[in-house]
PDB file of N, CA and C in Angstrom:
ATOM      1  N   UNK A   1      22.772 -26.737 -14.525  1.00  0.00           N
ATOM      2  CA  UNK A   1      22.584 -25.441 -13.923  1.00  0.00           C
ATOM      3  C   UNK A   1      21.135 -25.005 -14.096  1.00  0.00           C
ATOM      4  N   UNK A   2      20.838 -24.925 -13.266  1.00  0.00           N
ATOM      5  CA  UNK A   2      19.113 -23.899 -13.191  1.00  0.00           C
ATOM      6  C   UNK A   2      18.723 -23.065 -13.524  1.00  0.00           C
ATOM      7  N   UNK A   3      18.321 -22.139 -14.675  1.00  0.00           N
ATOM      8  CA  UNK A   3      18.245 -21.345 -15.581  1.00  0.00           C
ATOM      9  C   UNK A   3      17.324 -20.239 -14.128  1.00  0.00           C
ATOM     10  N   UNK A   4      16.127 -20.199 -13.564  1.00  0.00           N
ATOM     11  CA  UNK A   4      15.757 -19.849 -13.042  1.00  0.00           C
ATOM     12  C   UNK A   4      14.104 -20.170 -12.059  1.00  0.00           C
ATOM     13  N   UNK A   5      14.338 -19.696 -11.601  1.00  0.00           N
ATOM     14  CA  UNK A   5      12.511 -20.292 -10.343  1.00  0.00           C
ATOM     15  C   UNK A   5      11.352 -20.167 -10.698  1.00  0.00           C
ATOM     16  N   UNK A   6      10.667 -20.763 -10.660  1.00  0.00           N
ATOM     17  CA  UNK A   6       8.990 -20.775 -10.814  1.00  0.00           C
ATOM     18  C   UNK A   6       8.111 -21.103 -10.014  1.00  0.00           C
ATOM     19  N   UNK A   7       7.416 -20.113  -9.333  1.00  0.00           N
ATOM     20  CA  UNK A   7       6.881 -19.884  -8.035  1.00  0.00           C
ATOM     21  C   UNK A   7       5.482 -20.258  -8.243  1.00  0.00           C
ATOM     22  N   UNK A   8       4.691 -21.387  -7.678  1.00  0.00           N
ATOM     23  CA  UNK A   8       3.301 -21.192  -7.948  1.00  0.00           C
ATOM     24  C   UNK A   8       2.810 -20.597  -6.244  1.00  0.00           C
ATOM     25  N   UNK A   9       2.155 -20.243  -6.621  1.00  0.00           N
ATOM     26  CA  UNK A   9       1.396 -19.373  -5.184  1.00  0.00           C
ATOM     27  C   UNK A   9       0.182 -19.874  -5.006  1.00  0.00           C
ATOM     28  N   UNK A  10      -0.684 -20.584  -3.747  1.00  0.00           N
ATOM     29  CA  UNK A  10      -1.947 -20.726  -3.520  1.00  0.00           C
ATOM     30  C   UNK A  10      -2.322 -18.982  -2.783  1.00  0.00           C
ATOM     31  N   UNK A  11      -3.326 -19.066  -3.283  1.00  0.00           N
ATOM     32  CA  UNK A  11      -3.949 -17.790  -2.723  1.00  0.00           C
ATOM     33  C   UNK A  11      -5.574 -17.521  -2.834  1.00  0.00           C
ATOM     34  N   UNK A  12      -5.816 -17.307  -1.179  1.00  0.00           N
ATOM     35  CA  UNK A  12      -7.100 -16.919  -0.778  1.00  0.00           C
ATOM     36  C   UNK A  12      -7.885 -16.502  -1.626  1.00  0.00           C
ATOM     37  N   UNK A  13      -9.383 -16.899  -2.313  1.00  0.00           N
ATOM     38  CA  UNK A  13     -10.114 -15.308  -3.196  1.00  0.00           C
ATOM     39  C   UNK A  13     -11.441 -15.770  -1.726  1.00  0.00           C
ATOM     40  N   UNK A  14     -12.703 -14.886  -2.505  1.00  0.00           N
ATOM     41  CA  UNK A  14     -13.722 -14.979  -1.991  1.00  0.00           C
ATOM     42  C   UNK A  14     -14.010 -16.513  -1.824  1.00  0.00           C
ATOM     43  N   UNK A  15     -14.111 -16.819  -2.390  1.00  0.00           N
ATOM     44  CA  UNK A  15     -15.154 -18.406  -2.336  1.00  0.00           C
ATOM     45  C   UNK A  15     -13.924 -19.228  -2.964  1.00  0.00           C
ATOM     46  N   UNK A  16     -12.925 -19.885  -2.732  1.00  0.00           N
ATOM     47  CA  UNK A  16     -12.069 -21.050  -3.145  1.00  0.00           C
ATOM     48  C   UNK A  16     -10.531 -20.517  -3.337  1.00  0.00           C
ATOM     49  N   UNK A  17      -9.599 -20.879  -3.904  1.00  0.00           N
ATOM     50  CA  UNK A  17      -8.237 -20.594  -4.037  1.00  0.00           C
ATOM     51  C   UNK A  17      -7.841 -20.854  -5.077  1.00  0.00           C
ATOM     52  N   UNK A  18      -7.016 -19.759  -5.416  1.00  0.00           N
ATOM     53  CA  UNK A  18      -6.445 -19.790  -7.001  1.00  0.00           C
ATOM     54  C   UNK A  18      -4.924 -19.933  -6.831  1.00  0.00           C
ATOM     55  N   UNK A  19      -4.756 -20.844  -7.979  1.00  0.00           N
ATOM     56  CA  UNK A  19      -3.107 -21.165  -8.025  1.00  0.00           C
ATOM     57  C   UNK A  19      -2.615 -20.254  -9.217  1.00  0.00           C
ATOM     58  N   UNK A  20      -1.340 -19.553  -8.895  1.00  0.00           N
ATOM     59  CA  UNK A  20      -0.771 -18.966  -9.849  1.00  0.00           C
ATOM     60  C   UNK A  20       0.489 -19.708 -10.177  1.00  0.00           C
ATOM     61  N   UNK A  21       0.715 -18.857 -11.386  1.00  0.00           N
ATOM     62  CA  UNK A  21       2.384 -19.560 -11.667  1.00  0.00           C
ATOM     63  C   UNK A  21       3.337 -18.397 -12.282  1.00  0.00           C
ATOM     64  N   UNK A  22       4.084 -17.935 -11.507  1.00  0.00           N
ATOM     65  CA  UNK A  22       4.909 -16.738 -11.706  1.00  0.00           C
ATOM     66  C   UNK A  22       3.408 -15.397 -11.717  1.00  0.00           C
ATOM     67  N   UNK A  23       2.735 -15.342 -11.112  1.00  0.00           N
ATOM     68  CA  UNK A  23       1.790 -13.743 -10.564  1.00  0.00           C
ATOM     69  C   UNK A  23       0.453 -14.338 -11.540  1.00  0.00           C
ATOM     70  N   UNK A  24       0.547 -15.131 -13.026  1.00  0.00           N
ATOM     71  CA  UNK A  24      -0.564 -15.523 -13.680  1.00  0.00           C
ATOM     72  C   UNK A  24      -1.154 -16.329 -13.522  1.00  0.00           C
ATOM     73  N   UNK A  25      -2.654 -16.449 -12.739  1.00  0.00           N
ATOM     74  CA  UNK A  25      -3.751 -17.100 -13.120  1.00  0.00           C
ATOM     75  C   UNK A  25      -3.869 -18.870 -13.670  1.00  0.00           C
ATOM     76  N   UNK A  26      -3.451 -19.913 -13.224  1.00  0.00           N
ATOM     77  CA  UNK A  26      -3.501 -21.151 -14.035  1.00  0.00           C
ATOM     78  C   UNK A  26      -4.466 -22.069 -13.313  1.00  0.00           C
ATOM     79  N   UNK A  27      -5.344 -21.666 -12.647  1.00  0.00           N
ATOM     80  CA  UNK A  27      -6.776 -22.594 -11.904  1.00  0.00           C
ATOM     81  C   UNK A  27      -6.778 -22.173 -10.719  1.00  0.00           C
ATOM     82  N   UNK A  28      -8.230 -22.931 -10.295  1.00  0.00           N
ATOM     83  CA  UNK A  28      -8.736 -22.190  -9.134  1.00  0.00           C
ATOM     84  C   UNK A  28      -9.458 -23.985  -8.646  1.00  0.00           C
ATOM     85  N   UNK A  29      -9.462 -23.764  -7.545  1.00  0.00           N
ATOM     86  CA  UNK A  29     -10.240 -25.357  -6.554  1.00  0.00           C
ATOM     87  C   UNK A  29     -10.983 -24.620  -5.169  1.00  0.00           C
ATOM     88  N   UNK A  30     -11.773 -25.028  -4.886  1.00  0.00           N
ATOM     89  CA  UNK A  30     -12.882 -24.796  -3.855  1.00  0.00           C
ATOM     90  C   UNK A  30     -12.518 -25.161  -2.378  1.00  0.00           C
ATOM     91  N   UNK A  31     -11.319 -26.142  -2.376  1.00  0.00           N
ATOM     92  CA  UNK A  31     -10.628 -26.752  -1.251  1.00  0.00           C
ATOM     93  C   UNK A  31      -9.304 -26.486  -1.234  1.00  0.00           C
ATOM     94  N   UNK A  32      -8.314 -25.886  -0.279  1.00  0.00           N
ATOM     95  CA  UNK A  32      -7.151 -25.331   0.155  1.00  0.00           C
ATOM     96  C   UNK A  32      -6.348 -26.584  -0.272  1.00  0.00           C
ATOM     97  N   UNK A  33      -6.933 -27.575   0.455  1.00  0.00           N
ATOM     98  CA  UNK A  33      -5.929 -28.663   0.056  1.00  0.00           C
ATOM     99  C   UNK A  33      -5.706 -29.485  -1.397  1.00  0.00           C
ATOM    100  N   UNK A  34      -6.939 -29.310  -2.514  1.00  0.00           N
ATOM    101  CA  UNK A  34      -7.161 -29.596  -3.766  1.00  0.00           C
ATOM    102  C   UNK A  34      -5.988 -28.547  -4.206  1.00  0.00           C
ATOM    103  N   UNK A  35      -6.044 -27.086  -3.516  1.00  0.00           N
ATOM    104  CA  UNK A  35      -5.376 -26.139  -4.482  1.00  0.00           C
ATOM    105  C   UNK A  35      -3.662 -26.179  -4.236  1.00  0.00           C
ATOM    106  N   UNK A  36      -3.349 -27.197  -2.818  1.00  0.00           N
ATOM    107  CA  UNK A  36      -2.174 -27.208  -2.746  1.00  0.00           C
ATOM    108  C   UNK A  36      -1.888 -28.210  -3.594  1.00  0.00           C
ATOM    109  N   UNK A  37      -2.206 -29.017  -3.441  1.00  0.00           N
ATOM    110  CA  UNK A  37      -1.997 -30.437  -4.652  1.00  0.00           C
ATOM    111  C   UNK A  37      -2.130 -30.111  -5.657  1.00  0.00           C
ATOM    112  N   UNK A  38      -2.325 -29.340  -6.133  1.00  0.00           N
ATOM    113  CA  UNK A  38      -2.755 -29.194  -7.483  1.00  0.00           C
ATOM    114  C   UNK A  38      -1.375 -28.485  -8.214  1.00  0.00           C
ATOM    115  N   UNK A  39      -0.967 -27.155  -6.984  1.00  0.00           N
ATOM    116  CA  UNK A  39       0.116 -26.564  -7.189  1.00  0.00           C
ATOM    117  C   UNK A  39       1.666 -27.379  -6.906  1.00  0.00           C
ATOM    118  N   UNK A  40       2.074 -28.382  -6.213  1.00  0.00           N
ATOM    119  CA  UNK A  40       2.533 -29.164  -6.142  1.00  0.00           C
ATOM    120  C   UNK A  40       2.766 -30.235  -7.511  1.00  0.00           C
ATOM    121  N   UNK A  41       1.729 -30.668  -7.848  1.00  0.00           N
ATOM    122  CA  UNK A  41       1.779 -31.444  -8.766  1.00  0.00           C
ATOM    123  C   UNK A  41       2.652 -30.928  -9.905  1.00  0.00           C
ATOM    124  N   UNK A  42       1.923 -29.794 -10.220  1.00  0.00           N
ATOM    125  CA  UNK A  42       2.334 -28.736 -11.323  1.00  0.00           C
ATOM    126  C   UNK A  42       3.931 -28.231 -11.518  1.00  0.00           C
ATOM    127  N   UNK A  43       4.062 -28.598 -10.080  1.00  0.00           N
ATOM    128  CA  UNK A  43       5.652 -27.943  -9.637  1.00  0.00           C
ATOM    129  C   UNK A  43       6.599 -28.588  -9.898  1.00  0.00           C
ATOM    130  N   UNK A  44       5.765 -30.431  -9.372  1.00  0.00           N
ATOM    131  CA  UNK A  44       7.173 -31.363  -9.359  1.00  0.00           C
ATOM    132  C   UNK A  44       6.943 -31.903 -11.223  1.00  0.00           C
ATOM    133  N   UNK A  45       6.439 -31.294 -11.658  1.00  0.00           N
ATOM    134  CA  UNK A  45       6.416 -32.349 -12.754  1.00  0.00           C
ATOM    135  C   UNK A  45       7.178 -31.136 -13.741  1.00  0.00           C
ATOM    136  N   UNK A  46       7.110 -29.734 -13.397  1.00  0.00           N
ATOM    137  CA  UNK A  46       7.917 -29.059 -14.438  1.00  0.00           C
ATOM    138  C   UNK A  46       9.171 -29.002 -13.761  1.00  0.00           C
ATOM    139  N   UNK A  47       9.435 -29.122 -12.692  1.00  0.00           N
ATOM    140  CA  UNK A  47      10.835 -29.452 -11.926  1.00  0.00           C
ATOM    141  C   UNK A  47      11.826 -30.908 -13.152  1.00  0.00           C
ATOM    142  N   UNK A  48      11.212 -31.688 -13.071  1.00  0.00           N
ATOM    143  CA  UNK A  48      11.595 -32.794 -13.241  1.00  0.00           C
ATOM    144  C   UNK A  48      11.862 -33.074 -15.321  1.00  0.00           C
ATOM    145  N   UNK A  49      10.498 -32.667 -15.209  1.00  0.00           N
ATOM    146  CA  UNK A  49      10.568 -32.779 -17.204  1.00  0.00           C
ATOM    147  C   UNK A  49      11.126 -31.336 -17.692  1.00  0.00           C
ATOM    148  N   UNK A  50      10.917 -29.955 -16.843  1.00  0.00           N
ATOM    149  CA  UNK A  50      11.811 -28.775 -17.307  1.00  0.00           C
ATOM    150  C   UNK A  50      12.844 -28.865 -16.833  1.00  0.00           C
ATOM    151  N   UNK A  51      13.535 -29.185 -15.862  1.00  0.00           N
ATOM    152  CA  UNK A  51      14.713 -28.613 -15.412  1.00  0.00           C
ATOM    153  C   UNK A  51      14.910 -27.546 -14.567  1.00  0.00           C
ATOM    154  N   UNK A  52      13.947 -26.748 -14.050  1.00  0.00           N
ATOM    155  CA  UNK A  52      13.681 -25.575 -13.388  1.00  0.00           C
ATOM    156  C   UNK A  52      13.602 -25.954 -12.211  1.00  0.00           C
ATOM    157  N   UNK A  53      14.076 -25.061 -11.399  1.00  0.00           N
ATOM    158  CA  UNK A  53      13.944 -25.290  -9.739  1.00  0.00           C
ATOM    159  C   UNK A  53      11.870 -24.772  -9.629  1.00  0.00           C
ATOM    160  N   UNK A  54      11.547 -25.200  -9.016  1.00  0.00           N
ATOM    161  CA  UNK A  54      10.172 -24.592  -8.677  1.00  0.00           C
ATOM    162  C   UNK A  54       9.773 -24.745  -7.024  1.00  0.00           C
ATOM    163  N   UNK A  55       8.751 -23.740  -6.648  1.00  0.00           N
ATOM    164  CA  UNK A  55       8.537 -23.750  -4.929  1.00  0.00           C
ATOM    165  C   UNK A  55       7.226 -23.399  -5.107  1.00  0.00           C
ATOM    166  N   UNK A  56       5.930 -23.871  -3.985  1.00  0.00           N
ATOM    167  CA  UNK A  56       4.781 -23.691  -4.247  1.00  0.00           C
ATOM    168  C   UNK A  56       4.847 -22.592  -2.442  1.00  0.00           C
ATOM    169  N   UNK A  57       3.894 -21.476  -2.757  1.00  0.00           N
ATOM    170  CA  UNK A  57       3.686 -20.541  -1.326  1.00  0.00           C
ATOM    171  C   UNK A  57       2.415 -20.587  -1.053  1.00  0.00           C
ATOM    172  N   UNK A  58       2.317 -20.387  -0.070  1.00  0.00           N
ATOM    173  CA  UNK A  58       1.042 -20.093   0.388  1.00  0.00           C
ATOM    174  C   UNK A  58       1.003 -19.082   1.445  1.00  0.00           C
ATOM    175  N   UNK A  59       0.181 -18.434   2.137  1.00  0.00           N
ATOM    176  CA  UNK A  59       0.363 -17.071   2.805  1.00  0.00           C
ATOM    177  C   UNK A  59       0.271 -18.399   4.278  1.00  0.00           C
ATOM    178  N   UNK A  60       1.568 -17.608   5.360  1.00  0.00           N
ATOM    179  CA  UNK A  60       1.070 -18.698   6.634  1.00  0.00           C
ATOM    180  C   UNK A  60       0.260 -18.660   7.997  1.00  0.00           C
ATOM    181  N   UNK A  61      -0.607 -17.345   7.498  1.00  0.00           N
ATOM    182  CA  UNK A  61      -2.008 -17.439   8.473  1.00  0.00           C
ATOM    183  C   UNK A  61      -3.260 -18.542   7.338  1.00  0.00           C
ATOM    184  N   UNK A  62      -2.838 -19.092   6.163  1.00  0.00           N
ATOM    185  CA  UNK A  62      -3.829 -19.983   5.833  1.00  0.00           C
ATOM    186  C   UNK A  62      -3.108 -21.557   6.101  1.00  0.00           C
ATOM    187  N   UNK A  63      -1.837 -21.625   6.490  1.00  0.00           N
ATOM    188  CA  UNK A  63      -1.523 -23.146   7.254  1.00  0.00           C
ATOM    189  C   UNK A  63      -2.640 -23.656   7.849  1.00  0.00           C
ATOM    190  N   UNK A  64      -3.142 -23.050   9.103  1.00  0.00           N
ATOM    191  CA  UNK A  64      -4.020 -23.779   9.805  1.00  0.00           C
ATOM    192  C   UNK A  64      -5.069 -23.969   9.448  1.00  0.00           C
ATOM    193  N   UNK A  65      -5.771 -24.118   8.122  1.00  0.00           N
ATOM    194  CA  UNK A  65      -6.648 -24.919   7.504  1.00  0.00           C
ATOM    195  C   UNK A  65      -6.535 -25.825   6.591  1.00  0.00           C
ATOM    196  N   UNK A  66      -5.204 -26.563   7.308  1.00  0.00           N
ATOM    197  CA  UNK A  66      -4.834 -27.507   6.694  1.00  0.00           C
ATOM    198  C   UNK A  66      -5.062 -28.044   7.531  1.00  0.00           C
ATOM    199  N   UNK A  67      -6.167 -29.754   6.965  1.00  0.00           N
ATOM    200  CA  UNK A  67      -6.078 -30.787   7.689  1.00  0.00           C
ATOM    201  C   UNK A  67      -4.875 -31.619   8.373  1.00  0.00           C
ATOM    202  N   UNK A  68      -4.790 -31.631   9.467  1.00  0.00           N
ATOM    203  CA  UNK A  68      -3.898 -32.285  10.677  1.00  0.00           C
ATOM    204  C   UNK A  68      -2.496 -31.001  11.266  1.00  0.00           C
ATOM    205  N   UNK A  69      -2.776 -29.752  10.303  1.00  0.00           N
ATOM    206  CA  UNK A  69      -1.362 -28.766  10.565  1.00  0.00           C
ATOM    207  C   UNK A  69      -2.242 -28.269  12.204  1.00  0.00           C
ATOM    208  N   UNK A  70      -0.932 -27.824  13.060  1.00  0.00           N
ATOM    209  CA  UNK A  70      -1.131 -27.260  14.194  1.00  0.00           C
ATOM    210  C   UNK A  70      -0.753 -25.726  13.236  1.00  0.00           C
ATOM    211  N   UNK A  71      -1.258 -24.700  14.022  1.00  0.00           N
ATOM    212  CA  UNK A  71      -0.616 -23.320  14.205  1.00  0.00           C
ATOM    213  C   UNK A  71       0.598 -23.089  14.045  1.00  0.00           C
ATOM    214  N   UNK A  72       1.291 -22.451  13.648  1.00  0.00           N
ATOM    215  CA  UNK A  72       2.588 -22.446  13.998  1.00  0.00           C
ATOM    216  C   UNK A  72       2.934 -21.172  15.015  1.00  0.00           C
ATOM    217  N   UNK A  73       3.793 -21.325  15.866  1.00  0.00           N
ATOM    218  CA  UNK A  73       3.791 -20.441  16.984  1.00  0.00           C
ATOM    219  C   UNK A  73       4.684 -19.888  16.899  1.00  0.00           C
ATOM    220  N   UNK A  74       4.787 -18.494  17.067  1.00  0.00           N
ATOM    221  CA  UNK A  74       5.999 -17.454  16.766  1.00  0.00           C
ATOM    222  C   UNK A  74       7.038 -17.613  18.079  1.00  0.00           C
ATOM    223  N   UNK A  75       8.390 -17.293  17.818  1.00  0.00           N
ATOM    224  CA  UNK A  75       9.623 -17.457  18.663  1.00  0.00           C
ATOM    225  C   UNK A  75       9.359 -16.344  19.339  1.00  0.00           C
ATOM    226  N   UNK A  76       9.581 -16.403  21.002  1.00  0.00           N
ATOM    227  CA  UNK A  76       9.502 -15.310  21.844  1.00  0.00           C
ATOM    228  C   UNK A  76      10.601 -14.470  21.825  1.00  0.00           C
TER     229      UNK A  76
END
């Protein structure tokens, strides 16, 4: 049973992106995609050795600076 979630969040600053983990502060990378990997990594490995469900977010007007992502287009 899954005790409870642990959310890391990529998120926009001025100059690079900071990964949180539950709202706190745990690094920052200069590249969107360093900071998704980074949060990922972090995720599947306390998933796996904690036991915790975990999900990484990112806000989704910053998708499309992801190398090879299209836009995503809203339902009419």
């Amino acid at each position: 049973m899954v005790a409870s979630l642990v959310e890391y969040v990529v998120a926009r600053q001025c100059e690079g992106w900071n990964v949180l983990r539950d709202g706190a502060p745990i690094g920052r990378r200069g590249v969107l995609v360093r900071a998704v990997d980074f949060a990922t990594h972090l995720a599947e490995r306390e998933a796996i050795l904690g036991g915790r469900a975990t999900r990484v977010l990112m806000a989704r007007e910053d998708t499309d600076r992801l190398p090879g992502c299209q836009p995503l287009r809203r339902a009419a």
